[in-house]
PDB file of N, CA and C in Angstrom:
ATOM      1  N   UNK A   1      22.030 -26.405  42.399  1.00  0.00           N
ATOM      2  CA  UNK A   1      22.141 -25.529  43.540  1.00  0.00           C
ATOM      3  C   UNK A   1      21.710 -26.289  44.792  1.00  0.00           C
ATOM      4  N   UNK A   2      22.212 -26.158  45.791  1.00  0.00           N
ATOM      5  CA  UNK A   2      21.620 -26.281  47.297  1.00  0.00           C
ATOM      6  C   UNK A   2      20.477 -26.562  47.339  1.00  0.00           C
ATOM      7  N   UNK A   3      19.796 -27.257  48.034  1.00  0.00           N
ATOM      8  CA  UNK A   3      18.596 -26.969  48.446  1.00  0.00           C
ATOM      9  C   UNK A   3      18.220 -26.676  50.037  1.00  0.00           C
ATOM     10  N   UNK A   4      17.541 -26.069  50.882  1.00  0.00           N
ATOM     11  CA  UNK A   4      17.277 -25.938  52.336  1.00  0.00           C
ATOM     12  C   UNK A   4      16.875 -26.744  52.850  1.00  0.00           C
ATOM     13  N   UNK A   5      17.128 -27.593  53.588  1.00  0.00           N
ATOM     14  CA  UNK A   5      16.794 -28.412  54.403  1.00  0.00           C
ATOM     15  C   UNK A   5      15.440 -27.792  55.744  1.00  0.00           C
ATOM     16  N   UNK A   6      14.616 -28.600  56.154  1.00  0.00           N
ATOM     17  CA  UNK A   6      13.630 -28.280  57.118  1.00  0.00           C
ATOM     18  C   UNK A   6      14.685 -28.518  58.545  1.00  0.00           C
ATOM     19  N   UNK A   7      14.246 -27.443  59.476  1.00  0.00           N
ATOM     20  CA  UNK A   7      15.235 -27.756  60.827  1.00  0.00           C
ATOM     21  C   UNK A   7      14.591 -28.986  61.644  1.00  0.00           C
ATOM     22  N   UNK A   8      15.297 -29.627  62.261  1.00  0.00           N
ATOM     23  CA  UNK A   8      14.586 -30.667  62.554  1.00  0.00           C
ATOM     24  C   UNK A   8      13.531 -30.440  63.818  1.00  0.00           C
ATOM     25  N   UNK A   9      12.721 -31.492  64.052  1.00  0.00           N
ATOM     26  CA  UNK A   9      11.684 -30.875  65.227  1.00  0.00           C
ATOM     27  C   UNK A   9      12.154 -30.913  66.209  1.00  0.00           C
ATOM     28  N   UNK A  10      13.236 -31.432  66.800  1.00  0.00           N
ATOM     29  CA  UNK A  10      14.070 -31.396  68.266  1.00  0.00           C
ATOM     30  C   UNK A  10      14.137 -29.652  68.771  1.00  0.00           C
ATOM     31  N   UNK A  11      14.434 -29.057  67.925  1.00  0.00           N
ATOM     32  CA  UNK A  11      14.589 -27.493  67.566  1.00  0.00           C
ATOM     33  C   UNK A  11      13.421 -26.539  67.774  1.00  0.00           C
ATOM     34  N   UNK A  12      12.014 -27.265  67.213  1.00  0.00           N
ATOM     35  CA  UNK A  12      11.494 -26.664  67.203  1.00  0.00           C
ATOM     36  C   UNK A  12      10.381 -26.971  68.775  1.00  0.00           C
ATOM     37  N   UNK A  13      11.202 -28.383  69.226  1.00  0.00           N
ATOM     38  CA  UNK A  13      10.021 -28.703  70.675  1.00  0.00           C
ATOM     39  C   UNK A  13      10.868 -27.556  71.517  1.00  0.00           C
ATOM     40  N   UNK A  14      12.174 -27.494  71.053  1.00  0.00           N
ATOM     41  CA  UNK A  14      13.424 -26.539  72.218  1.00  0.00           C
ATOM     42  C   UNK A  14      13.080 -25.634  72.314  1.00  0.00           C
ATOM     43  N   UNK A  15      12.397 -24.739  70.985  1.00  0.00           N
ATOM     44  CA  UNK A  15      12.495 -23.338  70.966  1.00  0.00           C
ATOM     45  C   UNK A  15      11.091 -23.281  71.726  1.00  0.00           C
ATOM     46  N   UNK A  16      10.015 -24.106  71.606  1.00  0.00           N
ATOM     47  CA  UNK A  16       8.743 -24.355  72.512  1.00  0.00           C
ATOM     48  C   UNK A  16       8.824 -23.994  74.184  1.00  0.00           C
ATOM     49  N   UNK A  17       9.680 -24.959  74.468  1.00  0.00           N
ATOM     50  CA  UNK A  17       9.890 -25.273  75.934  1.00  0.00           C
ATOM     51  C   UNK A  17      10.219 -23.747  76.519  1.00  0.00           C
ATOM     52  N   UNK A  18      11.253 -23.202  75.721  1.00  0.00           N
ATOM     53  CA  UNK A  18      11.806 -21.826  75.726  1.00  0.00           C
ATOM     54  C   UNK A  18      10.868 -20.850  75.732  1.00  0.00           C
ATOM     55  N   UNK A  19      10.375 -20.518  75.049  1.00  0.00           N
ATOM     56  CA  UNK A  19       9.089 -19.728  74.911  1.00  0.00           C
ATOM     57  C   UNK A  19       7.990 -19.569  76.301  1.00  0.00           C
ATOM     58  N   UNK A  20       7.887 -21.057  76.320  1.00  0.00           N
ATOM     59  CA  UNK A  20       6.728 -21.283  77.587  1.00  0.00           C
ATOM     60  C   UNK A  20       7.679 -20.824  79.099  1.00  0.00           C
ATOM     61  N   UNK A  21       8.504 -21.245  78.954  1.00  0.00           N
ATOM     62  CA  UNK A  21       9.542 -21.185  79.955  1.00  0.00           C
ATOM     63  C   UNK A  21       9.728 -19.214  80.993  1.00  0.00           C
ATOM     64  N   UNK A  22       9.854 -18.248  79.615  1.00  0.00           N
ATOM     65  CA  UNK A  22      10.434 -17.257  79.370  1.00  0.00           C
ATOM     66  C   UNK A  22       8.425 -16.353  79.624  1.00  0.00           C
ATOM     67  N   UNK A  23       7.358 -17.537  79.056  1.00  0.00           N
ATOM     68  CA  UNK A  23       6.118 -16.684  79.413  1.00  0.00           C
ATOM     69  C   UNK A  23       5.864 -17.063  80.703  1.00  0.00           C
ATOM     70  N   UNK A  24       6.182 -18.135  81.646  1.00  0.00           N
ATOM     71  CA  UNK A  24       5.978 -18.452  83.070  1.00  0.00           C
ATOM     72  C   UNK A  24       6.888 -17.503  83.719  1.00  0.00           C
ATOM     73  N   UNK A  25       8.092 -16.984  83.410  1.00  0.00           N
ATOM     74  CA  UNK A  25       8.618 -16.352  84.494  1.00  0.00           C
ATOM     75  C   UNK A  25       8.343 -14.528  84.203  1.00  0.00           C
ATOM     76  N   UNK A  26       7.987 -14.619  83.158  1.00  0.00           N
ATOM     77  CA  UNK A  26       6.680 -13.261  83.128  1.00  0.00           C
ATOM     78  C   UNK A  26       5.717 -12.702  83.591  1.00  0.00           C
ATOM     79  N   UNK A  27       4.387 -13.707  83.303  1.00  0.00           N
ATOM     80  CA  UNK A  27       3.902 -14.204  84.542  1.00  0.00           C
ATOM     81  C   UNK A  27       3.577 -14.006  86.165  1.00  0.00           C
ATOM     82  N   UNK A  28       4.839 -14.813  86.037  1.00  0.00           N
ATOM     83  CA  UNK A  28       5.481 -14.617  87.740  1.00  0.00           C
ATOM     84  C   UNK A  28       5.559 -13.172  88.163  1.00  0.00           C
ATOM     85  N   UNK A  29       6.581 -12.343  87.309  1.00  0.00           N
ATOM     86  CA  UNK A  29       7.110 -11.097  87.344  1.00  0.00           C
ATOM     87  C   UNK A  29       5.771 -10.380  87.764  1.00  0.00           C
ATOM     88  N   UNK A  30       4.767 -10.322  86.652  1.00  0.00           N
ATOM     89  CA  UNK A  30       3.568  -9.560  86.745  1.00  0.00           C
ATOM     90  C   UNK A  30       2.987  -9.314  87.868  1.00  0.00           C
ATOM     91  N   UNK A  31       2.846 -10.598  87.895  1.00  0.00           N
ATOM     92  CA  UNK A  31       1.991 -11.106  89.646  1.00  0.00           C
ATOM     93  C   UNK A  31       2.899 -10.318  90.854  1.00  0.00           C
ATOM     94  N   UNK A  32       3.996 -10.815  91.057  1.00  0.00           N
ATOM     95  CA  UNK A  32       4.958  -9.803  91.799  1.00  0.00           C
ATOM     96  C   UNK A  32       4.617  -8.648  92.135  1.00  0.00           C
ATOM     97  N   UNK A  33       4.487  -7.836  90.483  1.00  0.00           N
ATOM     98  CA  UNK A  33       4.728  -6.523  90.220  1.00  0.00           C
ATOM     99  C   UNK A  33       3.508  -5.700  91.218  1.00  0.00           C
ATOM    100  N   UNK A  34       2.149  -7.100  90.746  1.00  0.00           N
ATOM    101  CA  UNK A  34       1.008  -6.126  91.052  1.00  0.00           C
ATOM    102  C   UNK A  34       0.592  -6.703  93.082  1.00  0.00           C
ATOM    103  N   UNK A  35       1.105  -7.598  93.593  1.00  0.00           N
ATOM    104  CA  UNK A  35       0.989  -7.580  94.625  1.00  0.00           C
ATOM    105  C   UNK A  35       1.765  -7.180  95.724  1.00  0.00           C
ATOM    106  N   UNK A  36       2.872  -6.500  94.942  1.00  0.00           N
ATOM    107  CA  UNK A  36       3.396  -4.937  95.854  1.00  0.00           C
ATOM    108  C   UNK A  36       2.486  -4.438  95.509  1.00  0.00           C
ATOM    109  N   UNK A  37       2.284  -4.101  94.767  1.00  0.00           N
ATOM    110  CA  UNK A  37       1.544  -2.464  94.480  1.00  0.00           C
ATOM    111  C   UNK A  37       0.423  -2.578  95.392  1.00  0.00           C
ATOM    112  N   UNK A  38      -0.535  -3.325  95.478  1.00  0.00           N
ATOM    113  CA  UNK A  38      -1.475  -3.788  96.300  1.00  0.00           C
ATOM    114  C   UNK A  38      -1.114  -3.638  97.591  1.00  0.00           C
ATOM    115  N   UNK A  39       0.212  -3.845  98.155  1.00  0.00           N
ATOM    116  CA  UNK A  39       0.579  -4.262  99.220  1.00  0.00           C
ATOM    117  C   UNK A  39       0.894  -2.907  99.875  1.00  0.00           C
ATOM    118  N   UNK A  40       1.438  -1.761  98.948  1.00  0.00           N
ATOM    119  CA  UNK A  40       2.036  -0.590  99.096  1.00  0.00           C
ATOM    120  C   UNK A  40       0.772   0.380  99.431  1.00  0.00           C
ATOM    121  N   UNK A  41       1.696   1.603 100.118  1.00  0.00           N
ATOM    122  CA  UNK A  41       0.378   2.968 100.212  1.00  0.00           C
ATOM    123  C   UNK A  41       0.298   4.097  99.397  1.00  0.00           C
ATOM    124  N   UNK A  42      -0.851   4.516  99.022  1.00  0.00           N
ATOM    125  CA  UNK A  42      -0.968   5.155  97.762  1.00  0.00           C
ATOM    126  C   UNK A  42       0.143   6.087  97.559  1.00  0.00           C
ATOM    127  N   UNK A  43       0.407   6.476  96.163  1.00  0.00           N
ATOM    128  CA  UNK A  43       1.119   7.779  96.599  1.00  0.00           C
ATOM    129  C   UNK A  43       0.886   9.019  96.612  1.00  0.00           C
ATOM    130  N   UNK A  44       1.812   9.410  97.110  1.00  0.00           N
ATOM    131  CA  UNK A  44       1.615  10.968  97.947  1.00  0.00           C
ATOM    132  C   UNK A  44       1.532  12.031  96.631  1.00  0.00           C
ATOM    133  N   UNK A  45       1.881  11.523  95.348  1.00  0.00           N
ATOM    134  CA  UNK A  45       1.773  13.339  94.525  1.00  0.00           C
ATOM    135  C   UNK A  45       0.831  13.497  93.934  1.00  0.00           C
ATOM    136  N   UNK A  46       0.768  15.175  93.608  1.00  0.00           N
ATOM    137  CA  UNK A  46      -0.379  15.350  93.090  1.00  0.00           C
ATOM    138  C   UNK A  46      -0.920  14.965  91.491  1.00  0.00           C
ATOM    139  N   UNK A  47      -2.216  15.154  91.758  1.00  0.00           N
ATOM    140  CA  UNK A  47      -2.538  14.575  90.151  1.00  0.00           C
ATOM    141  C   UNK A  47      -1.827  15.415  88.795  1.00  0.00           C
ATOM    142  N   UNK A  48      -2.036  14.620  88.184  1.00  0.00           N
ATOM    143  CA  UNK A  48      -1.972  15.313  86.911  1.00  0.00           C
ATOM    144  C   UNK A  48       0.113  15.991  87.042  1.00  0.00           C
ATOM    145  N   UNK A  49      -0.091  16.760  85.505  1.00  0.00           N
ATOM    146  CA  UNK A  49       1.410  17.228  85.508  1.00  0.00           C
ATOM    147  C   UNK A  49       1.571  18.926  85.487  1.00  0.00           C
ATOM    148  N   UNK A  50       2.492  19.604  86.247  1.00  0.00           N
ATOM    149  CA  UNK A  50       2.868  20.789  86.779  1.00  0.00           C
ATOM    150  C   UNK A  50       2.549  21.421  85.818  1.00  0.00           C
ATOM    151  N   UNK A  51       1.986  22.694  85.161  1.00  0.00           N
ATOM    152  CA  UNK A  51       1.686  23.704  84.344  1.00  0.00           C
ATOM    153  C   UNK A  51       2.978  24.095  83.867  1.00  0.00           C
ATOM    154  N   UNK A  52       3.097  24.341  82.609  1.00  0.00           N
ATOM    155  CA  UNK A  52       4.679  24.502  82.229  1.00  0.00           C
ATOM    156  C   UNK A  52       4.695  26.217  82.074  1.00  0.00           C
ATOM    157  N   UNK A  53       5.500  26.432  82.914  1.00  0.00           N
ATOM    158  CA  UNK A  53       6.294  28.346  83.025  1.00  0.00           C
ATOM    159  C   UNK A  53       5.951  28.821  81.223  1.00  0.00           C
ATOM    160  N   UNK A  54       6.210  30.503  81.522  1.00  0.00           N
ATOM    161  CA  UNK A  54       6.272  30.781  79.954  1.00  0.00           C
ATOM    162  C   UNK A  54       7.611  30.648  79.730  1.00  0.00           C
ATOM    163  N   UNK A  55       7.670  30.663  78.398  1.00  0.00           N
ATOM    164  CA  UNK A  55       9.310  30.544  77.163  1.00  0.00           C
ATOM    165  C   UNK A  55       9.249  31.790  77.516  1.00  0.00           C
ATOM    166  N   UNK A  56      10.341  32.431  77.450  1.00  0.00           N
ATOM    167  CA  UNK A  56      11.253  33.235  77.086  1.00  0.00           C
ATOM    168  C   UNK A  56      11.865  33.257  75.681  1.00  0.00           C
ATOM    169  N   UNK A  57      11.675  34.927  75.418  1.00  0.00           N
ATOM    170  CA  UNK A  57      12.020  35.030  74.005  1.00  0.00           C
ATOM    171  C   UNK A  57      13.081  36.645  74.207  1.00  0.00           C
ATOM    172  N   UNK A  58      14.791  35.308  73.742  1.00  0.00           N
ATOM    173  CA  UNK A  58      15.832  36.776  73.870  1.00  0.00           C
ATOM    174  C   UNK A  58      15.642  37.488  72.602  1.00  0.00           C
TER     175      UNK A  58
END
């Protein structure tokens, strides 16, 4: 029968580079995300969530 071969390490420095690559522009994103928010003015609604109406029963 066959046997499996190991993938070679070229593959596995690629899938590396990739990885690191894909967590730097994450990262990035984050940082972005949170220096709008920082940058922005609070918002305007109120706390918490609206009291829900009664059900109706036909």
């Amino acid at each position: 029968m066959g046997e499996k071969t190991n993938p070679p390490k070229k593959d596995e420095a690629a899938r590396k580079e990739r990885l690191a690559e894909a967590l730097r522009a994450n990262l990035q994103k984050r940082k972005a995300q949170t220096r709008s928010r920082r940058a922005g003015d609070a918002d305007q609604r109120s706390e918490g969530l609206p009291a829900a109406g009664k059900m109706h029963k036909d």
